[in-house]
Protein backbone atom coordinates (compact mmCIF):
# COMPACT_ATOMS: atom_id res chain seq x y z
CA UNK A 1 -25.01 -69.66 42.31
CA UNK A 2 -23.53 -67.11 44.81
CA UNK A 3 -20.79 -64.96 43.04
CA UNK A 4 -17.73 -65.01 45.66
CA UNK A 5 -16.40 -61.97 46.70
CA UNK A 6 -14.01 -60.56 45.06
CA UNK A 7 -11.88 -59.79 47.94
CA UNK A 8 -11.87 -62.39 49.76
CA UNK A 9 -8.86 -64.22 48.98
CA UNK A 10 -6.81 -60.80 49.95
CA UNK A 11 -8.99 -61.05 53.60
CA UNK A 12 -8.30 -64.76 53.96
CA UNK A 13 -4.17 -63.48 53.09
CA UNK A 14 -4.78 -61.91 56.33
CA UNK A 15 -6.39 -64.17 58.39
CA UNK A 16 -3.75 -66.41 57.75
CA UNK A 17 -1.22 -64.50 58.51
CA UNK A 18 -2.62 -63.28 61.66
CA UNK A 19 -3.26 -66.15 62.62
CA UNK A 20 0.48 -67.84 62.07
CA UNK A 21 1.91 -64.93 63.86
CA UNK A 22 0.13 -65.00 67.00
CA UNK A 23 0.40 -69.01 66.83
CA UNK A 24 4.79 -68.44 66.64
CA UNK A 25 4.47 -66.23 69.31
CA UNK A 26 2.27 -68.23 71.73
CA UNK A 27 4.77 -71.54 71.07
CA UNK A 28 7.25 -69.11 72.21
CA UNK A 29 5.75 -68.11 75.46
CA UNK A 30 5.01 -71.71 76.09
CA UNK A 31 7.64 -73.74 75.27
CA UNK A 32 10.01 -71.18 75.73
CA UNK A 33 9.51 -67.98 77.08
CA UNK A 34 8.27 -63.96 75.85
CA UNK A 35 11.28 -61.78 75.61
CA UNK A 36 10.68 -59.38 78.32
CA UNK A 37 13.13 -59.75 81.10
CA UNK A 38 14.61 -56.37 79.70
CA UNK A 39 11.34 -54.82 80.54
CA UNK A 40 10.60 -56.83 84.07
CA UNK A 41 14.09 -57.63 85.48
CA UNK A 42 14.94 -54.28 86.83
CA UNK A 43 14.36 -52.18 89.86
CA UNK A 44 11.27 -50.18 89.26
CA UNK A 45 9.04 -53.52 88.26
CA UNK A 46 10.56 -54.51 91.74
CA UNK A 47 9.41 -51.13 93.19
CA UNK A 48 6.13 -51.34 91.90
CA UNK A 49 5.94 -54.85 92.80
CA UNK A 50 6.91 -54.10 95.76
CA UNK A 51 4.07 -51.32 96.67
CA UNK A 52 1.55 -53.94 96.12
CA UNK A 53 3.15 -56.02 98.87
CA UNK A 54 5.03 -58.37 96.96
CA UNK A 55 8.67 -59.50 98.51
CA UNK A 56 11.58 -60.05 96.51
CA UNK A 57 11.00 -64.34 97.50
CA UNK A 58 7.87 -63.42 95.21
CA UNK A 59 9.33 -61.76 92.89
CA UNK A 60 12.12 -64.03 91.53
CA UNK A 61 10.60 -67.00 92.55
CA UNK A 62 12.62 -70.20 94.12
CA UNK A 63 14.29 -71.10 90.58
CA UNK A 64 11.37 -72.89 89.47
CA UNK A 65 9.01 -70.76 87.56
CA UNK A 66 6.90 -69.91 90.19
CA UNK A 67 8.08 -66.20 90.80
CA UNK A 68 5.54 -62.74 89.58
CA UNK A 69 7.32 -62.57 86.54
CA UNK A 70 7.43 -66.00 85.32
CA UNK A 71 3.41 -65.85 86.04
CA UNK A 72 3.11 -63.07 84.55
CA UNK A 73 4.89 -63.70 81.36
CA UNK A 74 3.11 -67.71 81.76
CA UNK A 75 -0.62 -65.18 81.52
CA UNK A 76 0.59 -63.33 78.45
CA UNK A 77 0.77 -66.78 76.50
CA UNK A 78 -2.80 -67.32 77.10
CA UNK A 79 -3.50 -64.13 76.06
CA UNK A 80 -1.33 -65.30 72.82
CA UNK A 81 -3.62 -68.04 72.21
CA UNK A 82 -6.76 -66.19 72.94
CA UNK A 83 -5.81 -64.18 69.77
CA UNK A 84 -4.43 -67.10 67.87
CA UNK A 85 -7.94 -68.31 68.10
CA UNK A 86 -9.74 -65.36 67.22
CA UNK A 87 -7.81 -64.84 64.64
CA UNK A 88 -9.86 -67.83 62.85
CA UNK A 89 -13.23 -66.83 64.25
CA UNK A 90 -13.36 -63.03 63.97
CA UNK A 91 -15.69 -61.02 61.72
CA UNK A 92 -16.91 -58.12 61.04
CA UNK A 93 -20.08 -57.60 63.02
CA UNK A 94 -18.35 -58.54 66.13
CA UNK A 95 -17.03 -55.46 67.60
CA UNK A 96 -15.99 -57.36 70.63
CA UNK A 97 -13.62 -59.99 68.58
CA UNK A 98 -12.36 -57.20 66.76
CA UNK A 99 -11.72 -54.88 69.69
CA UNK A 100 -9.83 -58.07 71.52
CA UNK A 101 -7.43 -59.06 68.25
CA UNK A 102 -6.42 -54.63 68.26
CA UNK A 103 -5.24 -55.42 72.07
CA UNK A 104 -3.30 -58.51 70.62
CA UNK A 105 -1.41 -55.55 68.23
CA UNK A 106 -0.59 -53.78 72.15
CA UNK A 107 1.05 -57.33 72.50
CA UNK A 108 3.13 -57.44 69.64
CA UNK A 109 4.51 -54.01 69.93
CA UNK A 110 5.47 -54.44 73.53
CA UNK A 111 7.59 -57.67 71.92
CA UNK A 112 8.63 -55.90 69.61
CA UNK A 113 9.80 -53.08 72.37
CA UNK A 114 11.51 -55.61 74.32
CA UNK A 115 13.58 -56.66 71.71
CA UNK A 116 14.56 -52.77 70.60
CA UNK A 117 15.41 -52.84 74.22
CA UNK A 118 17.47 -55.94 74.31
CA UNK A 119 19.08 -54.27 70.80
CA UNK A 120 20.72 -51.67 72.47
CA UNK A 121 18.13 -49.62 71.32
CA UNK A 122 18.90 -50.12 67.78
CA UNK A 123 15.87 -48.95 65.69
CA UNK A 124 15.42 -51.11 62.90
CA UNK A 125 15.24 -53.81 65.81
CA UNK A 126 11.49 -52.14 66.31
CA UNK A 127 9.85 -51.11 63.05
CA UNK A 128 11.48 -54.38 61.08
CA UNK A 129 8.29 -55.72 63.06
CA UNK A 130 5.94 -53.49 61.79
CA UNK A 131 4.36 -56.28 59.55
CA UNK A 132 3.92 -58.52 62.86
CA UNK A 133 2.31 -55.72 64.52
CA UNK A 134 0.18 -54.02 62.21
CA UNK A 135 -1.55 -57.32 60.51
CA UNK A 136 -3.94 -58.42 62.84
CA UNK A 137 -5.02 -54.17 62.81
CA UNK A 138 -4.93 -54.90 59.18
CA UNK A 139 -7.38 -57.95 59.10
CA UNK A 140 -9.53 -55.41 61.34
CA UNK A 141 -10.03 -52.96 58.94
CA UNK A 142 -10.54 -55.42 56.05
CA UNK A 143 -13.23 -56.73 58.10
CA UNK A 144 -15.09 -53.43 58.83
CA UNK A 145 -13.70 -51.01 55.77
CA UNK A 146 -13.10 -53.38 53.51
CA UNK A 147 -9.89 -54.77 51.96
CA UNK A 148 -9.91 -52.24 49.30
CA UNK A 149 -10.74 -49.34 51.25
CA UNK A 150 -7.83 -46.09 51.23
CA UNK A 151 -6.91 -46.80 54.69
CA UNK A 152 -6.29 -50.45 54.72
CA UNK A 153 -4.33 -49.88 51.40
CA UNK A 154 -2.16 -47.34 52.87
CA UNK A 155 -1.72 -49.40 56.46
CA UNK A 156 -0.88 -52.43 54.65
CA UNK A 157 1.56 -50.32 53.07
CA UNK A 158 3.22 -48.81 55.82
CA UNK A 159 3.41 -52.66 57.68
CA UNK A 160 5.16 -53.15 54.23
CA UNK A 161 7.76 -50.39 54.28
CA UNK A 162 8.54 -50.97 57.89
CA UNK A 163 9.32 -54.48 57.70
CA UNK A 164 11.84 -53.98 54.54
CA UNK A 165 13.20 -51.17 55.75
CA UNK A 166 14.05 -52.08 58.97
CA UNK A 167 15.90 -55.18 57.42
CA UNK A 168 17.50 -53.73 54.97
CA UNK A 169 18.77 -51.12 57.55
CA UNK A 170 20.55 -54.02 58.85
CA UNK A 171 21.64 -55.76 55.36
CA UNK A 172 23.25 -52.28 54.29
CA UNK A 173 24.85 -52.44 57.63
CA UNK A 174 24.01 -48.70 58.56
CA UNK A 175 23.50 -50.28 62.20
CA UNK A 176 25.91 -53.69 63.29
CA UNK A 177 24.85 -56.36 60.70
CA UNK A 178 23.00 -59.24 63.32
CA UNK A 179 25.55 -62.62 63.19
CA UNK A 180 22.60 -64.26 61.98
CA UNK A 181 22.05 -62.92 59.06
CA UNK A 182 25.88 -63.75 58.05
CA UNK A 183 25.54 -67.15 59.27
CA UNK A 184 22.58 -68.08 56.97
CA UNK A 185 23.67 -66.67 53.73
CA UNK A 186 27.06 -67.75 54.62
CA UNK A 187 25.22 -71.84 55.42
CA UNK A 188 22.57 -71.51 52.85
CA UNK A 189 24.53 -70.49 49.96
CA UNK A 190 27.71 -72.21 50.80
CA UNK A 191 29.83 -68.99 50.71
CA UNK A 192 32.68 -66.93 52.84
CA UNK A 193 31.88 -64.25 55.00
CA UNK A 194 33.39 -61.62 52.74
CA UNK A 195 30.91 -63.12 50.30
CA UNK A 196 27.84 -63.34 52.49
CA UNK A 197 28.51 -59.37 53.72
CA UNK A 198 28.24 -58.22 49.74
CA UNK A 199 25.10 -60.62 48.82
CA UNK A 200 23.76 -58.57 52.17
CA UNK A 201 24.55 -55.33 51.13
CA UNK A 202 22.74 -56.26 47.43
CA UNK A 203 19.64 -57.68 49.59
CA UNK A 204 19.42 -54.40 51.49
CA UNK A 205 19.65 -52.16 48.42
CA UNK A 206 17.07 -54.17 46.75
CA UNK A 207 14.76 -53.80 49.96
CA UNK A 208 14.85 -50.00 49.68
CA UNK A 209 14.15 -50.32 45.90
CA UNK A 210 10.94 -51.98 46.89
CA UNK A 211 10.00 -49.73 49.75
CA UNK A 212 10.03 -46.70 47.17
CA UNK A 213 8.26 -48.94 44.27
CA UNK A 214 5.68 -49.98 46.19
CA UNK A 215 4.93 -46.41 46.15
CA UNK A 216 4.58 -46.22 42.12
CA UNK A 217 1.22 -47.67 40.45
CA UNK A 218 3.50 -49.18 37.70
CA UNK A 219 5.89 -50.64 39.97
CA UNK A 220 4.15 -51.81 42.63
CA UNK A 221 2.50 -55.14 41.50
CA UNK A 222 6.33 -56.13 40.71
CA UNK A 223 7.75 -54.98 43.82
CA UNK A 224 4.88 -56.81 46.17
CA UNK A 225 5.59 -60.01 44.55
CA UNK A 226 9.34 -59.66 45.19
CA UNK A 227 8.70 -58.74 48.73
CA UNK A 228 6.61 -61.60 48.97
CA UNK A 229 9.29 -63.94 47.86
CA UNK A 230 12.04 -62.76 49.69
CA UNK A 231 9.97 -62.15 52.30
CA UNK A 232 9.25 -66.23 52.25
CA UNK A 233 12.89 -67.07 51.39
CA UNK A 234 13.92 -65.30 54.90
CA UNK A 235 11.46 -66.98 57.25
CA UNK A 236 12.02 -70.18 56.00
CA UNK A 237 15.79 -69.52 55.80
CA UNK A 238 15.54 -70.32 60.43
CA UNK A 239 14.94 -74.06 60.11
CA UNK A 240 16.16 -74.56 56.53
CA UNK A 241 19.82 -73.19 58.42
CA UNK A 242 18.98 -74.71 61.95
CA UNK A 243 17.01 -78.33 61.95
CA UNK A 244 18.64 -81.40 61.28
CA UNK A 245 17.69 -84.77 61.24
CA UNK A 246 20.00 -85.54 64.74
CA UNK A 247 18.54 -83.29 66.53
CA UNK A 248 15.48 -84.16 68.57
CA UNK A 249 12.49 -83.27 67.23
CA UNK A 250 14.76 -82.84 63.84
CA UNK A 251 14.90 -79.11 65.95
CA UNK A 252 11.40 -78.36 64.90
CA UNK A 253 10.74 -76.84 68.31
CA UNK A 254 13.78 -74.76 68.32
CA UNK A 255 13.49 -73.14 64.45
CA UNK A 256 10.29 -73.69 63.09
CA UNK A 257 8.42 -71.14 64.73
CA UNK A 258 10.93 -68.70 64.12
CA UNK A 259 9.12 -69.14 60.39
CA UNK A 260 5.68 -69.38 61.27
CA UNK A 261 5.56 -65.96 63.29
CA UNK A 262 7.33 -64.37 60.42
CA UNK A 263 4.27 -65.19 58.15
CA UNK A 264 3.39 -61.57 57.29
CA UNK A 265 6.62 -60.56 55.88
CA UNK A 266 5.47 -62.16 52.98
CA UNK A 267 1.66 -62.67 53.53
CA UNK A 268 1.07 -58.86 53.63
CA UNK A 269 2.98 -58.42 50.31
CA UNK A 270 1.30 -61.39 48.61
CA UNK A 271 -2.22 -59.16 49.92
CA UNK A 272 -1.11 -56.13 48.01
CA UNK A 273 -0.09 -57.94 45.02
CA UNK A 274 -3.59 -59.99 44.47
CA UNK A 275 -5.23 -57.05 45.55
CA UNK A 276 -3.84 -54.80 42.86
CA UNK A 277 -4.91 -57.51 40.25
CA UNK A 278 -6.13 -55.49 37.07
CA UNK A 279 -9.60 -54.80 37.38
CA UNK A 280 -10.98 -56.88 34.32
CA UNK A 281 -9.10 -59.70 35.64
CA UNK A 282 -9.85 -59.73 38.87
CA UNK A 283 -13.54 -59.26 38.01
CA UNK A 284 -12.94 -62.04 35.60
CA UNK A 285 -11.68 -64.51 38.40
CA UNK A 286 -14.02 -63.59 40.62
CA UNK A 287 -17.18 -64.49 38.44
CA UNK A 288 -18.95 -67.74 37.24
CA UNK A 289 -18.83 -68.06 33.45
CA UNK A 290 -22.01 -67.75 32.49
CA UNK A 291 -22.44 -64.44 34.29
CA UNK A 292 -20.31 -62.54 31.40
CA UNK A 293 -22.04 -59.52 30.31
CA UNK A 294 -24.16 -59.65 27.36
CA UNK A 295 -22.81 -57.76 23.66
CA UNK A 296 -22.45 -53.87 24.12
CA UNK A 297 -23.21 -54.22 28.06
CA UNK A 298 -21.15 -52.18 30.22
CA UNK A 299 -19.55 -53.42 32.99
CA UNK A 300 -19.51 -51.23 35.94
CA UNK A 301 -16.35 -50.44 38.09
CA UNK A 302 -16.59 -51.63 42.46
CA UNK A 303 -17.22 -49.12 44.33
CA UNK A 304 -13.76 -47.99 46.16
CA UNK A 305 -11.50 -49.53 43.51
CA UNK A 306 -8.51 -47.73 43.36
CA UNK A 307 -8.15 -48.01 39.82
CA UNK A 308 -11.60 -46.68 39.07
């Protein structure tokens, strides 16, 4: 019998959660619509509409989704898909696959852009999607470094950072707290806003606590699985607080992929945590049990481990 490997699991973390992301994000291009009239609704994508010989009839369209920018935005969703798809299929002898699923990281930043934009320009807007952006580059390099190697460690640890620090920018309330977030804790845990504002304030403390522990070997098994449940607890908290069984649909199509796209906020801490298993154990899990060494045989440490 084939002995798995032993990082799999942490690759197939990945996979997953590339592949839930782009999957949110192509229901909302579809059945809704990509966030980028900041970026397209404004003079100079006229103007340079305009110097390919487009009119303005063109350009808006007659009200029913058949201007440039509703086509173009209507062509980004099956870009979406195209990389929901190869999320599943890629690996790591196809450099084309890869190259394609980096391009669908260019796609999630410009989101990510638009909605800094929309913001106001507030920053944690941008880099609370860092984990959205940086995990299908993640599954990339698990694919063709390995899961284990320094890089991918220290990327998956940046998409960590980003993601809890930009929401705990908000939770502290150094920029305007976002209504939402009131309205959940508020609806969730059956609390006043006075209430709601403190358990925020906690939350945001505690996601700076894990942004620096994550950064301590002895810390940062404890502070992954935390992110990874609060990261959970958040996503789901969009449908828990908006579908109802009167709505149509029960409002699945309104809230639902507002949890699926926010998959690796807690996928990509639940990677770190099984990845920084203790080596014994993890070598443990990861072989049959009659492949145990014999009596006084030593057993030799993966090459790359970072606890080697």
């Amino acid at each position: 019998m084939n002995k798995p490997k032993p990082d799999s699991n942490p690759i197939l973390l990945l996979r997953l959660g590339t592949f839930l992301c782009f999957a949110g994000w192509t229901w909302v291009h579809f059945y809704w619509e990509g966030p980028y009239g900041v970026l397209l609704w404004q003079d100079a994508t006229y103007a340079f509409a305009e110097r390919l010989g487009v009119s303005w009839e063109s350009f808006v369209g007659s009200g029913a989704d058949d201007g440039l920018v509703q086509k173009w935005i209507a062509w980004i969703g099956w870009l979406y898909l195209g990389c929901t798809i190869l999320a599943l299929t890629v690996r790591g002898k196809s450099r084309i696959q890869m190259a394609a699923l980096m391009g669908g990281s260019v796609l999630l930043a410009i989101v990510a852009y638009a909605r800094y934009l929309a913001a106001q320009r507030q920053l944690p807007m941008f880099i609370e999607h860092g984990g959205q952006i940086l995990i299908p580059v993640l599954l990339v390099m698990a694919l063709s470094l390995g899961a284990r190697h320094r890089v991918t460690v220290i990327t998956a640890i940046v998409a960590f950072i980003t993601t809890f620090g930009g929401h705990g920018c908000y939770a502290l309330g150094l920029w305007p707290v976002p209504s939402g977030y009131h309205a959940m804790t508020s609806l969730i845990l059956q609390v006043e806003h006075e209430t709601a504002t403190s358990i925020l304030r906690v939350t945001g403390v505690l996601d700076f606590v894990v942004c620096l522990g994550i950064c301590i070997p002895s810390l940062r098994r404890g502070c992954a699985l935390y992110a990874a449940a609060w990261g959970f607890l958040t996503a789901i908290a969009r449908p828990v607080v908006g579908m109802s069984l009167s709505l149509n649909y029960w409002g699945a199509d309104h809230f639902l992929h507002e949890a699926v796209l926010r998959a690796p906020h807690f996928l990509i801490p639940l990677h770190l945590f099984i990845l920084w298993r203790p080596p014994r154990q993890a070598e443990t899990l990861a072989s049959p049990p009659d492949s145990t060494p014999e009596s006084g045989e030593a057993v030799s440490e993966r090459p790359g481990d970072p606890h080697g």
